[in-house]
C-alpha atoms as a PDB file:
ATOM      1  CA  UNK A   1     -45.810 -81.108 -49.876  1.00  0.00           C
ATOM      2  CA  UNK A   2     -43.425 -82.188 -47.660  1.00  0.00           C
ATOM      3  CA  UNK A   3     -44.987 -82.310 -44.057  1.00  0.00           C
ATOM      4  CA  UNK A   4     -41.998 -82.186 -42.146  1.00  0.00           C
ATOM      5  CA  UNK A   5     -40.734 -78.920 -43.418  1.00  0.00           C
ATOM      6  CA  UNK A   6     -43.876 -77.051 -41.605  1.00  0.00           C
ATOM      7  CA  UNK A   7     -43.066 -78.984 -38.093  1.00  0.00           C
ATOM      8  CA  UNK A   8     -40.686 -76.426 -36.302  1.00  0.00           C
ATOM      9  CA  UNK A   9     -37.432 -77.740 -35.831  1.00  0.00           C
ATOM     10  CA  UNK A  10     -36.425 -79.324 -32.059  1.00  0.00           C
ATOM     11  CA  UNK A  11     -33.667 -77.124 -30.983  1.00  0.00           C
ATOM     12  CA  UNK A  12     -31.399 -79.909 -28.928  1.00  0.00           C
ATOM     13  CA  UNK A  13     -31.327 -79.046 -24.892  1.00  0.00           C
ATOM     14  CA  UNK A  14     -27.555 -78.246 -24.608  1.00  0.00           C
ATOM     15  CA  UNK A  15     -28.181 -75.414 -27.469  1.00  0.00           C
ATOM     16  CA  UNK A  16     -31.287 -74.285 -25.167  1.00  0.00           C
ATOM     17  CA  UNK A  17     -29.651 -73.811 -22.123  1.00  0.00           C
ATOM     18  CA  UNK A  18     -26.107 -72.077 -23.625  1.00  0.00           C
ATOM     19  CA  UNK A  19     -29.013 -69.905 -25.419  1.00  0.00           C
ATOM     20  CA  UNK A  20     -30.115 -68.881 -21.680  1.00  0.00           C
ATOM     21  CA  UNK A  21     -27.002 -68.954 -20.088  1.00  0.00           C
ATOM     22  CA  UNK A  22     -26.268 -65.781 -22.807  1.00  0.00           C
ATOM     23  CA  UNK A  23     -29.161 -64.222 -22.853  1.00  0.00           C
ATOM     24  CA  UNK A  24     -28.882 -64.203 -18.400  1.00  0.00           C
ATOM     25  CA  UNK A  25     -24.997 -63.028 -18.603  1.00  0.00           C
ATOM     26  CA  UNK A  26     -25.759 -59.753 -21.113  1.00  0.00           C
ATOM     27  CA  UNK A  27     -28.593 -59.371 -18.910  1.00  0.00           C
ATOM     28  CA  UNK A  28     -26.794 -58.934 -15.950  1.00  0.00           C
ATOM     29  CA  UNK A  29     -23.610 -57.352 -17.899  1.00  0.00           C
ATOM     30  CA  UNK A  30     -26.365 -54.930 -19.093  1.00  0.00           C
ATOM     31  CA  UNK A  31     -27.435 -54.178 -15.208  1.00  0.00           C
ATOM     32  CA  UNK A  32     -24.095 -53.827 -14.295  1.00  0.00           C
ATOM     33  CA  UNK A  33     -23.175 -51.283 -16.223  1.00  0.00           C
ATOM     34  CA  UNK A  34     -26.418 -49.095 -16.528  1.00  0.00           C
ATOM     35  CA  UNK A  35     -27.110 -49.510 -12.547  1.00  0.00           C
ATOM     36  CA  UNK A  36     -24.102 -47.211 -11.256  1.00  0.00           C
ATOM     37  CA  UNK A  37     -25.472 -44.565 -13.538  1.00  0.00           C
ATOM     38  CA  UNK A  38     -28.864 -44.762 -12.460  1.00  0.00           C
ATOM     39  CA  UNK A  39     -27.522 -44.552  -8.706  1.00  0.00           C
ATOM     40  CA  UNK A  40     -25.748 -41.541  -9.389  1.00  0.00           C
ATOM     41  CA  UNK A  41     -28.724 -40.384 -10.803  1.00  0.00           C
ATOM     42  CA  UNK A  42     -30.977 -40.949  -8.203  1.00  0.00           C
ATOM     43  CA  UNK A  43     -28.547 -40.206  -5.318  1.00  0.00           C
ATOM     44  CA  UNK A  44     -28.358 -37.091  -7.179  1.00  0.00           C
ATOM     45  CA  UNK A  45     -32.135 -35.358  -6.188  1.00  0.00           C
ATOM     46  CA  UNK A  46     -32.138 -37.649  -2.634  1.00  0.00           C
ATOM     47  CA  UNK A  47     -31.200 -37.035   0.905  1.00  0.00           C
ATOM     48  CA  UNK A  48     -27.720 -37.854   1.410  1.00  0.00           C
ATOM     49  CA  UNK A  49     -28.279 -39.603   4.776  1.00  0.00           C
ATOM     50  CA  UNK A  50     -30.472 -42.154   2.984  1.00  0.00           C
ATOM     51  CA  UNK A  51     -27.840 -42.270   0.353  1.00  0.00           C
ATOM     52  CA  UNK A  52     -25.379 -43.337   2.892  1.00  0.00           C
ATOM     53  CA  UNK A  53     -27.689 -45.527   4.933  1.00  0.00           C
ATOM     54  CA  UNK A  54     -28.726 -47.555   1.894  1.00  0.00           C
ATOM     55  CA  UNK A  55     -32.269 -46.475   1.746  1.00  0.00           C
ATOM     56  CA  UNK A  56     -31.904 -45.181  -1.833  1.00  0.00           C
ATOM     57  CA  UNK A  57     -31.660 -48.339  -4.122  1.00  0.00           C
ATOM     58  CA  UNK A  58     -33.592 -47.918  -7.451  1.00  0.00           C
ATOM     59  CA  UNK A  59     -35.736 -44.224  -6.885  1.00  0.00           C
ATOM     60  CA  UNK A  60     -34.938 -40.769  -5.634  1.00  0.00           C
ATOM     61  CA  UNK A  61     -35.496 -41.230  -1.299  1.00  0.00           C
ATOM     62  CA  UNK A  62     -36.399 -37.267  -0.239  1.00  0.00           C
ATOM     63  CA  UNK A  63     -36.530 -35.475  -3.350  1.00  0.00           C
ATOM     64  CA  UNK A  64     -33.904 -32.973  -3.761  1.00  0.00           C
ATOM     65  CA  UNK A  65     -32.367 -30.303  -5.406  1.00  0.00           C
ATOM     66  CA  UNK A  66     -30.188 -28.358  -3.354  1.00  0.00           C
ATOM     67  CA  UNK A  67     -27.086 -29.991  -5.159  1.00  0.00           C
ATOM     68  CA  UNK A  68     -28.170 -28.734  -8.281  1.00  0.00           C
ATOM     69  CA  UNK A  69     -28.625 -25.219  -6.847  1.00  0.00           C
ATOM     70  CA  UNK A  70     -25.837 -25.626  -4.860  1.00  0.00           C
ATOM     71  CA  UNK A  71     -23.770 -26.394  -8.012  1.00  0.00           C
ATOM     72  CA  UNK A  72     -25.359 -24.560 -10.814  1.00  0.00           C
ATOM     73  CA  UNK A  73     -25.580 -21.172  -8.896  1.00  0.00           C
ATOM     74  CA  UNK A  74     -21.477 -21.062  -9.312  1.00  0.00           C
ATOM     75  CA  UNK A  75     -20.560 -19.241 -11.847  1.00  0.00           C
ATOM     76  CA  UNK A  76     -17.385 -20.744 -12.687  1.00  0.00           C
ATOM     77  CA  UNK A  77     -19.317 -23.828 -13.815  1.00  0.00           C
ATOM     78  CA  UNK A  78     -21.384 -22.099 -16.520  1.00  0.00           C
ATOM     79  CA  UNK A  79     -18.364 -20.189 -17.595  1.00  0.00           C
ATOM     80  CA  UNK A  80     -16.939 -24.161 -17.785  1.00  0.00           C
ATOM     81  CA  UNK A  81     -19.498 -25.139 -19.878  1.00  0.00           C
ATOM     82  CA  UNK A  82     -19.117 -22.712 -22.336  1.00  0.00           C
ATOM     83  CA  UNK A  83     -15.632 -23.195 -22.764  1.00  0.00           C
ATOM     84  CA  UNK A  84     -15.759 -26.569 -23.125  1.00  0.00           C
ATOM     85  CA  UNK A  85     -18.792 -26.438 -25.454  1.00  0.00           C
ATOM     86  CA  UNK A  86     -16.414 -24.395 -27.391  1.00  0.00           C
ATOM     87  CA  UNK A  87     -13.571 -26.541 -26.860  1.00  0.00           C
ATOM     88  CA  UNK A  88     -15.721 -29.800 -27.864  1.00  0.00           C
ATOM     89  CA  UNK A  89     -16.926 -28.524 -31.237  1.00  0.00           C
ATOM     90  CA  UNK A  90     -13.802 -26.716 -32.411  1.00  0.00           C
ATOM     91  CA  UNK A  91     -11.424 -29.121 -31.491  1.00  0.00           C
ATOM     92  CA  UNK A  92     -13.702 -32.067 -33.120  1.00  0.00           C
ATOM     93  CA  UNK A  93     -14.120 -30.139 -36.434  1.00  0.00           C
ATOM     94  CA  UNK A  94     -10.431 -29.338 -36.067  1.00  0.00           C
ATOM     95  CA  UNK A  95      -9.321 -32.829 -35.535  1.00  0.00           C
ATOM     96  CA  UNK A  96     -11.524 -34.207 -38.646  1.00  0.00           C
ATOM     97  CA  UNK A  97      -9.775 -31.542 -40.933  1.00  0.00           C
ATOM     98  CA  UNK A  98      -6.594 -32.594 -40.209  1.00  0.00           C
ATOM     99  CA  UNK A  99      -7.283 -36.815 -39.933  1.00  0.00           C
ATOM    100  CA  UNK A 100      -9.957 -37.283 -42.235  1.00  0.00           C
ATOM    101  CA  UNK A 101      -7.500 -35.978 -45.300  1.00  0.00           C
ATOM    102  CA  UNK A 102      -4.067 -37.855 -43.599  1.00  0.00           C
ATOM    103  CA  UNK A 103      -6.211 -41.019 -43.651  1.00  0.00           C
ATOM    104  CA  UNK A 104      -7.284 -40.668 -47.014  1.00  0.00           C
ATOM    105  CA  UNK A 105      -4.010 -39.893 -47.885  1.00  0.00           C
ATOM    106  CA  UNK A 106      -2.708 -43.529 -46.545  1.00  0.00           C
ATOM    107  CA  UNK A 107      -5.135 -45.251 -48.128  1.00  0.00           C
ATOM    108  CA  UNK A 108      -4.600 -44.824 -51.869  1.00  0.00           C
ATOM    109  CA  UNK A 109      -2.653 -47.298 -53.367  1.00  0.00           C
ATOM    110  CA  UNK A 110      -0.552 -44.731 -56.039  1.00  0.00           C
ATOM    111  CA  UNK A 111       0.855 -42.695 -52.764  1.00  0.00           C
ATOM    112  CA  UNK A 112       4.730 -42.748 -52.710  1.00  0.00           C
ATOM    113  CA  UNK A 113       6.133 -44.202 -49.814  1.00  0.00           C
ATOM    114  CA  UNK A 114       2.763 -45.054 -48.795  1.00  0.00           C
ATOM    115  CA  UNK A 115       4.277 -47.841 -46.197  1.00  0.00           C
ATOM    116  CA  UNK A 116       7.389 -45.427 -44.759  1.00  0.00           C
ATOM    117  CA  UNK A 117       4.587 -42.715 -43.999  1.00  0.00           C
ATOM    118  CA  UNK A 118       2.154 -45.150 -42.409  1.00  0.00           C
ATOM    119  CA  UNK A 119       5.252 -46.382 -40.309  1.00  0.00           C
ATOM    120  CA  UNK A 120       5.852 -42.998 -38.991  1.00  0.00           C
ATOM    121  CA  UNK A 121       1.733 -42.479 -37.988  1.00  0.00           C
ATOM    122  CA  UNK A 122       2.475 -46.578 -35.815  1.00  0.00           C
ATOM    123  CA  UNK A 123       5.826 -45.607 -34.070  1.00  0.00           C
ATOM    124  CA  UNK A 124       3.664 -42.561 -31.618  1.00  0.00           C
ATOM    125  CA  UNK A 125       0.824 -45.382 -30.330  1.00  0.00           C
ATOM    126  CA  UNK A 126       3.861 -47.489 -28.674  1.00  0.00           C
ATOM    127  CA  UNK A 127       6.443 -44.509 -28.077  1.00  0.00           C
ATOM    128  CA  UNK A 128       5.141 -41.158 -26.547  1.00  0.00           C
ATOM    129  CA  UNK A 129       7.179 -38.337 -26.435  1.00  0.00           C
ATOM    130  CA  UNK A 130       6.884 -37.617 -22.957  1.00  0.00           C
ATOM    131  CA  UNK A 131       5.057 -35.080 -20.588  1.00  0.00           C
ATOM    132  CA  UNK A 132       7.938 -32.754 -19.957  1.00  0.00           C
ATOM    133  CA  UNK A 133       9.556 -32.584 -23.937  1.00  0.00           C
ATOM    134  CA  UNK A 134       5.704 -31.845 -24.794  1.00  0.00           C
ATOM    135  CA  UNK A 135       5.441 -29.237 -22.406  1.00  0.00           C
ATOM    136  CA  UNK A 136       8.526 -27.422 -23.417  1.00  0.00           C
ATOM    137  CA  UNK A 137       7.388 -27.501 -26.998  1.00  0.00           C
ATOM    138  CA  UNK A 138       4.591 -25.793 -26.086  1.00  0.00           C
ATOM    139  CA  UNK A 139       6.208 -23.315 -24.033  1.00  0.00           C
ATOM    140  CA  UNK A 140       8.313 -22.358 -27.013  1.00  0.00           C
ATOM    141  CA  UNK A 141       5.585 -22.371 -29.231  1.00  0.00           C
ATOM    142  CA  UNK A 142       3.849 -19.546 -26.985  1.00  0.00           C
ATOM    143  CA  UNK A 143       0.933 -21.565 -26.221  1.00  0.00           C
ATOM    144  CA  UNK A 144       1.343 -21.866 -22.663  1.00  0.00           C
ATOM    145  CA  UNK A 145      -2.250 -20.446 -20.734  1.00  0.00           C
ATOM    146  CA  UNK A 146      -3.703 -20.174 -24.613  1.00  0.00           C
ATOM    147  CA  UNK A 147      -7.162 -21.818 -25.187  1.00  0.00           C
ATOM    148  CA  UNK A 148      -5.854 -23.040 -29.079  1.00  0.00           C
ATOM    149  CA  UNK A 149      -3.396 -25.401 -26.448  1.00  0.00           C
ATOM    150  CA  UNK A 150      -6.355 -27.819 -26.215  1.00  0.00           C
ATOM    151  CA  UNK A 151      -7.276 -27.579 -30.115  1.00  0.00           C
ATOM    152  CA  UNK A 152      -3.988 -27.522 -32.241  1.00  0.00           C
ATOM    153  CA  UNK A 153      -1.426 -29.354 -30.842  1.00  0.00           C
ATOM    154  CA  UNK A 154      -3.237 -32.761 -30.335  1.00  0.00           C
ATOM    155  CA  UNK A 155      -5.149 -32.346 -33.383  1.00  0.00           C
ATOM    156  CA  UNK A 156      -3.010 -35.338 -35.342  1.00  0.00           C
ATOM    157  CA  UNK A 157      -4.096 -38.836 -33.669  1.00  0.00           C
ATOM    158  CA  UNK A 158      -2.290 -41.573 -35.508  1.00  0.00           C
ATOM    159  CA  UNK A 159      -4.652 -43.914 -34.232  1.00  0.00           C
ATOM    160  CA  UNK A 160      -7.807 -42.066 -35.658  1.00  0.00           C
ATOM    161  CA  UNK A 161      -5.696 -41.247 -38.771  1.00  0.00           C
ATOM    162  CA  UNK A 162      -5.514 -45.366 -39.270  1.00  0.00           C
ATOM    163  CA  UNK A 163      -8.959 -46.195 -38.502  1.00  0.00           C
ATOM    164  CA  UNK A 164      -9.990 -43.409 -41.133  1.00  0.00           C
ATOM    165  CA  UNK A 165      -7.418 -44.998 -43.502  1.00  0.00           C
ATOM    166  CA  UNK A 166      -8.564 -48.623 -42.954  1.00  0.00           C
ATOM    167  CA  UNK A 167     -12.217 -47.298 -43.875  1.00  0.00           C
ATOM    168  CA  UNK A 168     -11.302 -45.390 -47.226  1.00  0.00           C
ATOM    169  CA  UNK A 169      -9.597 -48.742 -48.424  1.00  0.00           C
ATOM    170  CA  UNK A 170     -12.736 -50.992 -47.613  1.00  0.00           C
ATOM    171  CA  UNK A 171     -15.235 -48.294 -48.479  1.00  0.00           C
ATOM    172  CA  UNK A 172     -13.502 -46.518 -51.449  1.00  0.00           C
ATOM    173  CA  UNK A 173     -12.464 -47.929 -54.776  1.00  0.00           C
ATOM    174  CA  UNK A 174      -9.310 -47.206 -56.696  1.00  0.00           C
ATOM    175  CA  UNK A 175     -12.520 -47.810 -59.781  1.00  0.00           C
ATOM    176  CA  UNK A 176     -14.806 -44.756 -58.488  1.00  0.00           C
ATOM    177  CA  UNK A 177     -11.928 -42.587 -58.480  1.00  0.00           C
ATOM    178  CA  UNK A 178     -10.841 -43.645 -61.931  1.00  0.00           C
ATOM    179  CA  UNK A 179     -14.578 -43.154 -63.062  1.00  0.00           C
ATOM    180  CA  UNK A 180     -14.106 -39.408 -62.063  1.00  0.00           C
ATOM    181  CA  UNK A 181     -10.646 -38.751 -63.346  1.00  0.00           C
ATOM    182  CA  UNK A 182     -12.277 -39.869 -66.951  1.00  0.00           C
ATOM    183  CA  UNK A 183     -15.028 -37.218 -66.583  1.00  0.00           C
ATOM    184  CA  UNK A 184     -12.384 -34.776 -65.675  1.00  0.00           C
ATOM    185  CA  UNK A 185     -13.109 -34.705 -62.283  1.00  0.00           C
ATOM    186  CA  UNK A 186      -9.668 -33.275 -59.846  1.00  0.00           C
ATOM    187  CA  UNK A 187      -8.642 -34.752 -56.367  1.00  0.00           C
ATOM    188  CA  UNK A 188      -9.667 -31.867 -54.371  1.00  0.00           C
ATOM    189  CA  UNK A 189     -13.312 -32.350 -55.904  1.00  0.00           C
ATOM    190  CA  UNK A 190     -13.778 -35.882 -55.164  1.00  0.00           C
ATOM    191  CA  UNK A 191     -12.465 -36.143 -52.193  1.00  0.00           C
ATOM    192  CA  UNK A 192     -14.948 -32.750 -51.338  1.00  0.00           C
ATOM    193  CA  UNK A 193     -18.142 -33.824 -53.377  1.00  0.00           C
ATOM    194  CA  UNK A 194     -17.664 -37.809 -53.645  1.00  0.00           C
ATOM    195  CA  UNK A 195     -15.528 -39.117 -51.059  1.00  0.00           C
ATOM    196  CA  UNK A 196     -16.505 -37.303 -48.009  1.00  0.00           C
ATOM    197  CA  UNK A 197     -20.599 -37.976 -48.756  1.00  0.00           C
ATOM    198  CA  UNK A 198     -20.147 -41.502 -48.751  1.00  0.00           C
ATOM    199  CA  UNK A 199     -18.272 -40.924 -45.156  1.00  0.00           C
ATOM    200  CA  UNK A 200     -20.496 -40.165 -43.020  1.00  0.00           C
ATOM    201  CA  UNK A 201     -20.511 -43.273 -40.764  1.00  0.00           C
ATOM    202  CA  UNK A 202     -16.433 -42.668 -39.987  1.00  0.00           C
ATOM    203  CA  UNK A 203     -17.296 -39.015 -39.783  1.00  0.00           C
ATOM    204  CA  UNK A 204     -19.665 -39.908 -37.057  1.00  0.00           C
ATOM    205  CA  UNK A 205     -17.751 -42.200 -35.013  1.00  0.00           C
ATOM    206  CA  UNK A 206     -14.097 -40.260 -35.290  1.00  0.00           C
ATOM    207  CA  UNK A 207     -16.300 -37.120 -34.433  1.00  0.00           C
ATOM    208  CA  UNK A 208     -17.892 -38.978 -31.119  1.00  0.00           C
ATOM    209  CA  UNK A 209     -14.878 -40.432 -30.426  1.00  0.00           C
ATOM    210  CA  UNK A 210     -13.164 -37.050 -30.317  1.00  0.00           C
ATOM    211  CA  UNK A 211     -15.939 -34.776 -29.297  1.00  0.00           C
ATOM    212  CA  UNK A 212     -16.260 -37.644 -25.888  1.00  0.00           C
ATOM    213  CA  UNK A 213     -12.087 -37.415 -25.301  1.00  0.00           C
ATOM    214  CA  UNK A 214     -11.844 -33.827 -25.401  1.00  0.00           C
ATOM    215  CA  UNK A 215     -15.466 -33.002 -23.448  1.00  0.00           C
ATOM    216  CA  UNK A 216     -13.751 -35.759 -20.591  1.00  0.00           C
ATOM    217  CA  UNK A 217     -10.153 -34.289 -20.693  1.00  0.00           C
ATOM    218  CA  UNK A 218      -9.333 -32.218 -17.627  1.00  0.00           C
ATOM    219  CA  UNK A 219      -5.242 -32.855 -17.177  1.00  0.00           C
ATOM    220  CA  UNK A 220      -3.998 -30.832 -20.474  1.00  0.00           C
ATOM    221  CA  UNK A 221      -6.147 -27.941 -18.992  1.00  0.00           C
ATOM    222  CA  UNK A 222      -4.640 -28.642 -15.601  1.00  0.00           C
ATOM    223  CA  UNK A 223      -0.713 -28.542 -16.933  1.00  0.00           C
ATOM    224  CA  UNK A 224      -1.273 -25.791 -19.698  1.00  0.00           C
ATOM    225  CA  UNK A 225      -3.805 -23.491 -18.485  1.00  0.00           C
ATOM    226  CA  UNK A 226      -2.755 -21.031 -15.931  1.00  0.00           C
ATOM    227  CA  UNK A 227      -6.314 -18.624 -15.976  1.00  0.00           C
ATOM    228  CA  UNK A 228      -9.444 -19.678 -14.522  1.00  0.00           C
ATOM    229  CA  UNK A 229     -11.739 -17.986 -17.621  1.00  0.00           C
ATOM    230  CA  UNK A 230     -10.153 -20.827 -19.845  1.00  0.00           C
ATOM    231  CA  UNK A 231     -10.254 -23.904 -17.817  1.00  0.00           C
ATOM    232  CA  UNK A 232     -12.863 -26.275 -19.141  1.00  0.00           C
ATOM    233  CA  UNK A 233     -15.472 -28.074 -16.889  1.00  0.00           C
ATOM    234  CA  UNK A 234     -13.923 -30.745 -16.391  1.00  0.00           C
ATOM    235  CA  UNK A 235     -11.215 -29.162 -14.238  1.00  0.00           C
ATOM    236  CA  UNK A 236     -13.314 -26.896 -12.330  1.00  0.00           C
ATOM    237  CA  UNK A 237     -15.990 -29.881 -11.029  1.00  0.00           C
ATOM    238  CA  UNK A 238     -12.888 -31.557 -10.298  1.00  0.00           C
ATOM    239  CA  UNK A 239     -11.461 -28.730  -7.812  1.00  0.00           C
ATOM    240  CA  UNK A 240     -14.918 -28.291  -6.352  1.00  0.00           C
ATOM    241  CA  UNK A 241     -15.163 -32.340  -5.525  1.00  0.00           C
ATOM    242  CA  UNK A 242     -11.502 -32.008  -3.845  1.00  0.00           C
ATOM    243  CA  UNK A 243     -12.778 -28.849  -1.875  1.00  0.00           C
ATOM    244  CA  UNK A 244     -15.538 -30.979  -0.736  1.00  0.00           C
ATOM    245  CA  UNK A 245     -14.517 -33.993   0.096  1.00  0.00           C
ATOM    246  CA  UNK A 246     -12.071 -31.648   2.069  1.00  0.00           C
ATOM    247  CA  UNK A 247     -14.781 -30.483   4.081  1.00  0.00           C
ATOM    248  CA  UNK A 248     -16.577 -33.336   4.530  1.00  0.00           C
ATOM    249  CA  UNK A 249     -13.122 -34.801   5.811  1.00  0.00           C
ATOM    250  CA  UNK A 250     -13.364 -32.075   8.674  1.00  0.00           C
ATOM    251  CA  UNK A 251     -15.687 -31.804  11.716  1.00  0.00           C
ATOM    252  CA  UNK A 252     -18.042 -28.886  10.199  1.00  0.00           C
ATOM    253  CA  UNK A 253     -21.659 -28.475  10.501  1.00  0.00           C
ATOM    254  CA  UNK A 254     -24.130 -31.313   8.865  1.00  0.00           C
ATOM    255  CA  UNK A 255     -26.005 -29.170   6.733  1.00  0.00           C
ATOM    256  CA  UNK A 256     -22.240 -28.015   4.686  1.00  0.00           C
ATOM    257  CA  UNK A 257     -21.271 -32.362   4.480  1.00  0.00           C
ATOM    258  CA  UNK A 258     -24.908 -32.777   3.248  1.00  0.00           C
ATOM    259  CA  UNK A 259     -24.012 -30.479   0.390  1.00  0.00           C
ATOM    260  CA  UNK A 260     -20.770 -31.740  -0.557  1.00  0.00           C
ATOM    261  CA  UNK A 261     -22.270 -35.205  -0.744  1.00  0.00           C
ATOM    262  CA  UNK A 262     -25.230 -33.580  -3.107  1.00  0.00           C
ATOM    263  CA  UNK A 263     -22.924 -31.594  -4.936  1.00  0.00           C
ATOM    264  CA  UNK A 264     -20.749 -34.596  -5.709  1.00  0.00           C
ATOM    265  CA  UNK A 265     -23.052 -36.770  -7.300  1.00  0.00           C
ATOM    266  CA  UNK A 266     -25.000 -33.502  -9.276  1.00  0.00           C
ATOM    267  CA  UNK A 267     -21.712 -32.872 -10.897  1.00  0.00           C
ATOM    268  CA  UNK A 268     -21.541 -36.174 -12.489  1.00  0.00           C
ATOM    269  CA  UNK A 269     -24.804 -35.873 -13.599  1.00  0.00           C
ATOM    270  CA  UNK A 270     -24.070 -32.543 -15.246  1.00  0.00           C
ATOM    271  CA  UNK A 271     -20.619 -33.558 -16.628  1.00  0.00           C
ATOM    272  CA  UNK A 272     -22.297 -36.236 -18.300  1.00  0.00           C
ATOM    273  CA  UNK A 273     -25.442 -35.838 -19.822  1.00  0.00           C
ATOM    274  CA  UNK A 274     -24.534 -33.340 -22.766  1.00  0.00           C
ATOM    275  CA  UNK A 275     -22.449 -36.745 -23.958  1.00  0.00           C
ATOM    276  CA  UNK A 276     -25.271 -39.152 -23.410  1.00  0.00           C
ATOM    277  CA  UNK A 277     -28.068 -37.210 -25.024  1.00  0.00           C
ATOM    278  CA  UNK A 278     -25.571 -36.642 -28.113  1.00  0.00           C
ATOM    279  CA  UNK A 279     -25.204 -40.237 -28.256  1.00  0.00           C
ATOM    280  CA  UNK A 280     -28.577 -41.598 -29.338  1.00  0.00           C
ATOM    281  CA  UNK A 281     -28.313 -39.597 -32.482  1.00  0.00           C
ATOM    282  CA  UNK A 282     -25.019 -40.438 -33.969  1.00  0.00           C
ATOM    283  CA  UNK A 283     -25.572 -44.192 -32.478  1.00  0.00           C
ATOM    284  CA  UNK A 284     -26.605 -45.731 -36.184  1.00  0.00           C
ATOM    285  CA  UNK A 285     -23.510 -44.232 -37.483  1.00  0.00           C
ATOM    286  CA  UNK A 286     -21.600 -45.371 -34.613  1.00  0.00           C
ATOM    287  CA  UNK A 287     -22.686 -49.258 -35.419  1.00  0.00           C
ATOM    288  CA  UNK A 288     -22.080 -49.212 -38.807  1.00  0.00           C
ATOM    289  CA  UNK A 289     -18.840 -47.481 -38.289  1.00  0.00           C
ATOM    290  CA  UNK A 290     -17.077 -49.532 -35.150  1.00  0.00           C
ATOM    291  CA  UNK A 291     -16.723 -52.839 -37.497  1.00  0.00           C
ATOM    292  CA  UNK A 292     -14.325 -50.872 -39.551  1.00  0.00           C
ATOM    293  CA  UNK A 293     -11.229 -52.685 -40.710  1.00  0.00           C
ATOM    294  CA  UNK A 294     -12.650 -55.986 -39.059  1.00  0.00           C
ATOM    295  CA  UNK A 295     -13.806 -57.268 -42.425  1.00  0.00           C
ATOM    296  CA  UNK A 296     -11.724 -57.883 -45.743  1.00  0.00           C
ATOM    297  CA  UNK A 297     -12.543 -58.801 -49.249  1.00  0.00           C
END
C-alpha cells in the first residue's frame, strides 16, 4: 500500500491565501447585502430618535410598534394587499399560460419559420414601443382604470418566452416526443401530461420571477388606474411615504415626524416579506432553474 496516498496533500500557500481572500470577500458581500435589510428591520419596532442618532445598529433600541399600528390600521393598505394578492397570482398563472406554450413552441426543431418567429420575440428587448403609443392602445382597447390592465396586456415577455425556450431544447428531446407519437400519443397531451411534469424547475423560476415583478410594480397602476379600490400596494405605501416625508419636511409636532419615520421603515417591512417568505420554498427550483441555457451538449 502506497503510504503516500494516505498523507493529505500540502495545499501550496498562494492557493491558501486566494482560498481566504474568497471566502472573506462573499463574507462581507454576504453582510452587505443582508445588513440593510436587517436595519430596516430593526429600525422598524425602535424609537426613531435612536434610529437617527445611531444608537440602533444590530437590535431593536425601544421596542416599538406604533408604525405598524400606525400603518396597518389604514384601510387602504389591506384593501392593497388584497388586490395585489390578486394581481400577483392571476397575473403569474396568466403569464405562464401564455409563455410557457410560446416557448415551447420555439423550441421544436420541425416549427416553420422557427428562426423569423424567434426574431420577432428579440426585436421588443432592444426596441420598446414607447410609454405614450402603449397608453393609447390601451385607451382604445377600453382598459383604461380596468384591473385586467395589469394582467393581459403585459402577459407576453419575450425575454421569459426565450428562457422557457432555451430550457425545452436542453431539457426536452425531439426522441421523447417521437416515443409518444409511436404510442399514439397527440401534441396537446404531451405537452399537458409529459412535457409540463418534467418542468417544474422553469415553472418555478418564470413563476418567481413574475409573481416578484408584478408584486414590486407600482408605475402601470400609477398611469392606468384612475380608482383607489384597484390600486395595488405598491402605489398606495408609496403615496403614504410622499405624504410623510411631506410632513416630516414641515415644522409639525414631534410625536406626527416620529410616525412618519416609523411608518416608513414598517412599510418596507410589509411590502416585502410576503416575497421573502415565498422564496425559501421555490429556492431548490430556483437553483436548478437559473443555469438554464448556460450549458450545451
Amino acid at each position: 500500500m502506497n503510504f503516500l496516498s494516505h498523507q493529505k496533500k500540502r495545499i501550496p500557500a498562494k492557493d491558501r491565501l486566494f482560498e481566504y481572500s474568497l471566502y472573506l470577500f462573499f463574507s462581507l458581500l454576504i453582510i452587505g447585502t443582508l445588513y440593510p435589510l436587517w436595519f430596516v428591520f430593526i429600525a422598524s419596532f425602535s424609537n426613531p430618535n435612536h434610529v437617527a442618532n445611531g444608537k440602533v445598529l444590530f437590535l431593536p433600541v425601544s421596542w416599538t410598534l406604533k408604525g405598524y399600528k400606525a400603518l396597518l390600521s389604514n384601510s387602504q393598505i389591506w384593501r392593497g394587499y388584497g388586490n395585489t394578492i390578486l394581481y400577483t397570482l392571476f397575473g403569474t398563472l396568466f403569464q405562464l399560460f401564455v409563455n410557457i406554450p410560446a416557448g415551447y413552441a420555439l423550441s421544436r426543431p420541425d416549427l416553420y419559420g422557427k428562426k423569423w418567429v424567434s426574431l420577432l420575440f428579440v426585436i421588443p428587448l432592444f426596441v420598446s414601443g414607447g410609454l405614450i403609443p402603449t397608453y393609447l392602445n390601451i385607451q382604445r382597447f377600453g382598459l383604461l382604470d380596468n384591473p385586467l390592465v395589469l394582467i393581459i396586456p403585459f402577459s407576453v415577455s419575450c425575454y421569459n418566452i426565450l428562457v422557457i425556450r432555451a430550457f425545452f431544447k436542453q431539457n426536452i428531446p425531439s426522441s421523447l416526443w417521437e416515443a409518444a407519437q409511436m404510442d399514439g400519443c397527440s401534441v396537446f397531451r404531451f405537452f399537458i401530461q409529459i412535457v409540463l411534469p418534467l418542468s417544474k424547475a422553469i415553472l418555478a423560476v418564470i413563476g418567481l420571477w413574475v409573481a416578484v415583478g408584478i408584486w414590486n410594480s407600482w408605475f402601470d397602476a400609477m398611469i392606468y388606474l384612475r380608482s383607489e379600490q384597484y390600486q395595488p400596494l405598491q402605489l398606495i405605501l408609496r403615496r403614504i411615504l410622499i405624504l410623510n416625508d411631506s410632513l416630516v419636511g414641515q415644522s409639525l409636532k414631534q410625536d406626527l415626524q416620529q410616525q412618519a419615520e416609523m411608518m416608513k421603515y414598517a412599510a418596507i417591512v410589509v411590502s416585502t416579506l410576503p416575497i421573502m417568505c415565498l422564496y425559501p420554498f421555490l429556492q431548490k427550483y430556483f437553483n436548478q432553474g437559473v443555469m438554464v441555457g448556460s450549458v450545451k451538449e
